[in-house]
Protein backbone atom coordinates (compact mmCIF):
# COMPACT_ATOMS: atom_id res chain seq x y z
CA UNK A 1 -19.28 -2.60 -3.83
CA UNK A 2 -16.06 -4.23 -5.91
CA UNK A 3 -15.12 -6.42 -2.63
CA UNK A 4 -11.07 -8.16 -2.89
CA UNK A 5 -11.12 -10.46 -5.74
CA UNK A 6 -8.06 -13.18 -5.19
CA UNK A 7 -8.89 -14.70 -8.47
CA UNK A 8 -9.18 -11.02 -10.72
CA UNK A 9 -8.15 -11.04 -13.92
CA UNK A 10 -9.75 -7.87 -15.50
CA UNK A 11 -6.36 -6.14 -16.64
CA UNK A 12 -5.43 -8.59 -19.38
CA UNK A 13 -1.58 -7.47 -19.13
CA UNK A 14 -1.46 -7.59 -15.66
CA UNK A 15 -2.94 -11.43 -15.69
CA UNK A 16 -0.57 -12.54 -18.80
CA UNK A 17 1.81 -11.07 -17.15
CA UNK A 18 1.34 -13.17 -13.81
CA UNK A 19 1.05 -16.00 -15.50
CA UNK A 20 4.23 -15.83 -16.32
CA UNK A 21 5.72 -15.25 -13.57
CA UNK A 22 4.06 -18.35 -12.00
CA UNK A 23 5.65 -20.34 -14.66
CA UNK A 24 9.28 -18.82 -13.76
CA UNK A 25 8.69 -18.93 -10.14
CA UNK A 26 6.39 -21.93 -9.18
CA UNK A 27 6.72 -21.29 -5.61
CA UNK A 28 5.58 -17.56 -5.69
CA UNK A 29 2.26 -15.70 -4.86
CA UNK A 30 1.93 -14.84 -7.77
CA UNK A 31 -1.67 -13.32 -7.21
CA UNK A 32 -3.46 -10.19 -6.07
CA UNK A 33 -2.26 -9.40 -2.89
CA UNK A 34 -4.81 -8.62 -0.10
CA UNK A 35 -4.60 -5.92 2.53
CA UNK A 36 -2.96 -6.94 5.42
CA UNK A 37 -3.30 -5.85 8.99
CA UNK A 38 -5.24 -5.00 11.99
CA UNK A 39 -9.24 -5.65 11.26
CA UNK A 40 -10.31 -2.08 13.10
CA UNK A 41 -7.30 -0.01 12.02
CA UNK A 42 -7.00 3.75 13.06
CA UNK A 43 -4.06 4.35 9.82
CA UNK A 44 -4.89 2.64 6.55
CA UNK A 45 -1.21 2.29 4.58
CA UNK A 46 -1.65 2.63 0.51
CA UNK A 47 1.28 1.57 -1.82
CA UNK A 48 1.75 1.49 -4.93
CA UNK A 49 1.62 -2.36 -5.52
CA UNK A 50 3.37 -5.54 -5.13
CA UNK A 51 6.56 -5.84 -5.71
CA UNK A 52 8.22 -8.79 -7.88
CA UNK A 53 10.27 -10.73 -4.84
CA UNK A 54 8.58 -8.97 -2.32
CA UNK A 55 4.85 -8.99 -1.94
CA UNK A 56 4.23 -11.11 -4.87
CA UNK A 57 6.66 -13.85 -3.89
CA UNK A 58 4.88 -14.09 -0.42
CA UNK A 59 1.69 -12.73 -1.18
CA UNK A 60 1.76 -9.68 1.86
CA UNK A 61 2.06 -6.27 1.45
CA UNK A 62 5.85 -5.43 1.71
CA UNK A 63 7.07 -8.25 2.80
CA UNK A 64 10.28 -9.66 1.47
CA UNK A 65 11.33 -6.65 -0.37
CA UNK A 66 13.51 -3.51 -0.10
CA UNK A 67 10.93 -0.70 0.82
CA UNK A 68 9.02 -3.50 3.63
CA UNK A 69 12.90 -3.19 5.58
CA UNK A 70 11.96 0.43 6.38
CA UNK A 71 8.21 0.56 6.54
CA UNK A 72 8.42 -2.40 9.44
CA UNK A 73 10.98 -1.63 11.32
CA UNK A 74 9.47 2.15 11.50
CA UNK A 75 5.91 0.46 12.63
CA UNK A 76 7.58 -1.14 15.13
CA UNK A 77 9.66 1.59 16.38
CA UNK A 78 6.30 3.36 16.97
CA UNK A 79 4.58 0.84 18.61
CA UNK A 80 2.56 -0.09 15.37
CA UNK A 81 3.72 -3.17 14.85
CA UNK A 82 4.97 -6.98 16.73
CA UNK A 83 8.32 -7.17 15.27
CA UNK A 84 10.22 -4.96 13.14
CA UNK A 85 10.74 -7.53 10.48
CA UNK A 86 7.88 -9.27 8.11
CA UNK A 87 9.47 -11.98 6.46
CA UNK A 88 6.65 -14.53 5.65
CA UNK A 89 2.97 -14.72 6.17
CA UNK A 90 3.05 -17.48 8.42
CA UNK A 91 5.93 -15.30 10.39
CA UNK A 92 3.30 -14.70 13.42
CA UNK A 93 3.61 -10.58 12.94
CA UNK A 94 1.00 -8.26 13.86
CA UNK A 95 0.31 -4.44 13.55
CA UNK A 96 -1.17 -2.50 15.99
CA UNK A 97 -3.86 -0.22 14.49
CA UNK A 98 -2.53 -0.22 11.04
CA UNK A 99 -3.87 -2.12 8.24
CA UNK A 100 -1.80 -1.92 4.53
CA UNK A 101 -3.30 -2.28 1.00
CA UNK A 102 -1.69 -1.17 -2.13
CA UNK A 103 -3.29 1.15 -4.87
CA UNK A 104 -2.82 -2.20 -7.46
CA UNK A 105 -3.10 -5.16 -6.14
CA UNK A 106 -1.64 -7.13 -8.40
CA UNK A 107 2.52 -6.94 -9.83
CA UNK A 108 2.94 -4.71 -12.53
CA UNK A 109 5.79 -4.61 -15.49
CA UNK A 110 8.35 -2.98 -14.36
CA UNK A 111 6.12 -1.75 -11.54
CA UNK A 112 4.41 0.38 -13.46
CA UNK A 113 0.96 -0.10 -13.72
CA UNK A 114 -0.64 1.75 -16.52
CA UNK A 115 -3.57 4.04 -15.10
CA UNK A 116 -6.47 2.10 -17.16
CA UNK A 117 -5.13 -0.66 -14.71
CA UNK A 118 -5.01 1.49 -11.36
CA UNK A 119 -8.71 2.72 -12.52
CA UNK A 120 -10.07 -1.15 -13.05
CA UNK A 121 -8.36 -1.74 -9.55
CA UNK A 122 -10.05 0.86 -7.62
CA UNK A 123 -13.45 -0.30 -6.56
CA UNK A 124 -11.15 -2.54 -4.43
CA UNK A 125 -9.60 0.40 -2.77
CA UNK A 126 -12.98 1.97 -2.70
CA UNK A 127 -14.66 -0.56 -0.77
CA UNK A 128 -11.36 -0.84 1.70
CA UNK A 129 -11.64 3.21 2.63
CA UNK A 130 -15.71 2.64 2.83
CA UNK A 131 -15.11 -0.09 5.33
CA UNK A 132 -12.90 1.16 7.47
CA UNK A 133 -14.19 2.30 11.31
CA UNK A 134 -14.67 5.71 12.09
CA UNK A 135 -11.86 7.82 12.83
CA UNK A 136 -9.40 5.60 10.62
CA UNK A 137 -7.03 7.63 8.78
CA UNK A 138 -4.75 7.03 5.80
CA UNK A 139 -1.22 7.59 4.91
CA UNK A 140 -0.71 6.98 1.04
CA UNK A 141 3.28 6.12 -0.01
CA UNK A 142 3.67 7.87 -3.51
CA UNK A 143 1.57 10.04 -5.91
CA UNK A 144 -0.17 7.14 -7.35
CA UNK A 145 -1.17 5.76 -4.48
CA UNK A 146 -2.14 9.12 -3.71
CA UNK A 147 -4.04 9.63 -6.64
CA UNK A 148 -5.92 6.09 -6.49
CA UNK A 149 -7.39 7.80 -2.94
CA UNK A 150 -8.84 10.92 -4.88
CA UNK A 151 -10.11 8.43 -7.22
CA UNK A 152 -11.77 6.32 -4.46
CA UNK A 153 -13.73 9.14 -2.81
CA UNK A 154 -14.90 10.31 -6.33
CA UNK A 155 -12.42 13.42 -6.27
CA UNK A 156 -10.50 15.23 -9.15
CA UNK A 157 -6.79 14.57 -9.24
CA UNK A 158 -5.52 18.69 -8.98
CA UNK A 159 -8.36 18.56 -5.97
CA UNK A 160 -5.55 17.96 -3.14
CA UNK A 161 -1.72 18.40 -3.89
CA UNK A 162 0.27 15.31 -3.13
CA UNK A 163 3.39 16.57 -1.23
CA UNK A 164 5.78 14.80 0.98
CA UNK A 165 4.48 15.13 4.78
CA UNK A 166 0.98 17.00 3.66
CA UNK A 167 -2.12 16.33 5.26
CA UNK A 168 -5.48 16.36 3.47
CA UNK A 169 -8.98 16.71 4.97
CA UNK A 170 -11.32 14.01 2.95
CA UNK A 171 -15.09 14.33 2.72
CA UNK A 172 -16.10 11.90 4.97
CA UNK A 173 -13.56 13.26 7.90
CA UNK A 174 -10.74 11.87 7.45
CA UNK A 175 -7.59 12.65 6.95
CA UNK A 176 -4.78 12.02 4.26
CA UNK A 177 -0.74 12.14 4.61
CA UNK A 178 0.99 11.87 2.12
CA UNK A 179 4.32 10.43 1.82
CA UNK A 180 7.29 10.03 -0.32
CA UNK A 181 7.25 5.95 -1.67
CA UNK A 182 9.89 4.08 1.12
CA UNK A 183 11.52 2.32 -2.46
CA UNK A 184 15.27 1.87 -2.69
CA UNK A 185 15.55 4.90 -5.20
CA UNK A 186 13.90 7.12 -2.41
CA UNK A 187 15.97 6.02 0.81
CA UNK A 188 19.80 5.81 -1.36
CA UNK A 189 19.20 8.79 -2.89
CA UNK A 190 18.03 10.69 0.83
CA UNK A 191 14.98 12.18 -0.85
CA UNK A 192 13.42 10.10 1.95
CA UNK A 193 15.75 9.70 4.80
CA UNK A 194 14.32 7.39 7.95
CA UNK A 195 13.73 10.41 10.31
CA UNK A 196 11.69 11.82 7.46
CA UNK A 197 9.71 8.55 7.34
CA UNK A 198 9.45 7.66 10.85
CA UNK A 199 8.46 11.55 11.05
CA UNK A 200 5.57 11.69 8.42
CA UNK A 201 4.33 7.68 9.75
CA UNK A 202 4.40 9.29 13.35
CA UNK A 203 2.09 12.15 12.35
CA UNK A 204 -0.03 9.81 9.71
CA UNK A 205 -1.10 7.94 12.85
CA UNK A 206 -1.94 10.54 15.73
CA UNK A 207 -3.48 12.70 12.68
């Protein structure tokens, strides 16, 4: 089992590239980001990975960045969630069932991590999924994160067909919805409006 490493370094851009961003920004994460959530969730949340002033400024999943604004205040709205706002990890928010991970764990170029780097990065995932309770779901948020599930249970990629608001049947019994990402270029452009995401989260959780 590959359990959370908080010191990781195995992608050597991904670590040069931190580094550098610690030098810029003394006061961020600037780290891989652990999951974040309730211990015995029933929906397990996969992203893509941290973002540069969001989750890897305050070292949470989704916090402080554009696509957090609609992923917490639509947790909340369903119940899912303390407060509909995460602005720090010392902010006193808790979810409600839900526990959130990302694909990567650590900040990526131009968020794009290159897939040798989501593939080094998996066990992580892996050992997330394999230690979830029974009867805990997940809702992935974009293709790659999407994809890094497959990868986790051991599956091909063409095995399931990621599509906005389809559900997947996974070999140990679960269930996976997918998603379209909740990033700026999704919700401006209304290829993801917040009906559509407060629709898909709604049947992610009672799946």
């Amino acid at each position: 089992m590959q359990s959370f490493n908080p010191h990781c370094r195995a992608c050597p851009r991904l670590a040069g590239f931190l580094d550098e961003v610690r030098d810029k920004y003394p006061d961020y994460f600037a780290a891989p980001v652990p999951a974040f959530g309730d211990k015995n969730p029933r929906l397990l949340i996969v992203g893509l990975a941290p973002g540069m002033h969001g989750a890897n400024r305050s070292g949470r999943p989704f916090t402080g960045d554009f696509a957090g604004i609609l992923l917490y205040q639509t947790l909340f709205d369903l119940g899912l969630s303390s407060a509909p706002v995460s602005e720090h990890v010392d902010d006193g928010l808790e979810l409600h069932g839900v526990r959130i991970s990302n694909a990567v764990k650590c900040l990526p170029p131009q968020n794009k991590p290159e897939t040798s780097e989501i593939i080094q990065c998996n066990g992580f995932l892996k050992t997330e999924i394999e230690a979830l309770p029974a009867g805990c779901n997940l809702l992935a948020l974009g293709k790659i994160a999407h994809d890094a599930v497959l990868r986790a249970y051991g599956l091909k990629l063409s095995e399931l067909k990621f599509g906005h608001a389809a559900s997947h049947g996974l070999p140990d019994g679960r269930r996976l919805t997918d998603s379209y990402h909740c990033s700026r270029y999704n919700t401006q452009t209304k290829r993801l409006t917040e009906a559509m995401f407060r629709d898909v989260l709604k049947l992610a959780a009672a799946s």
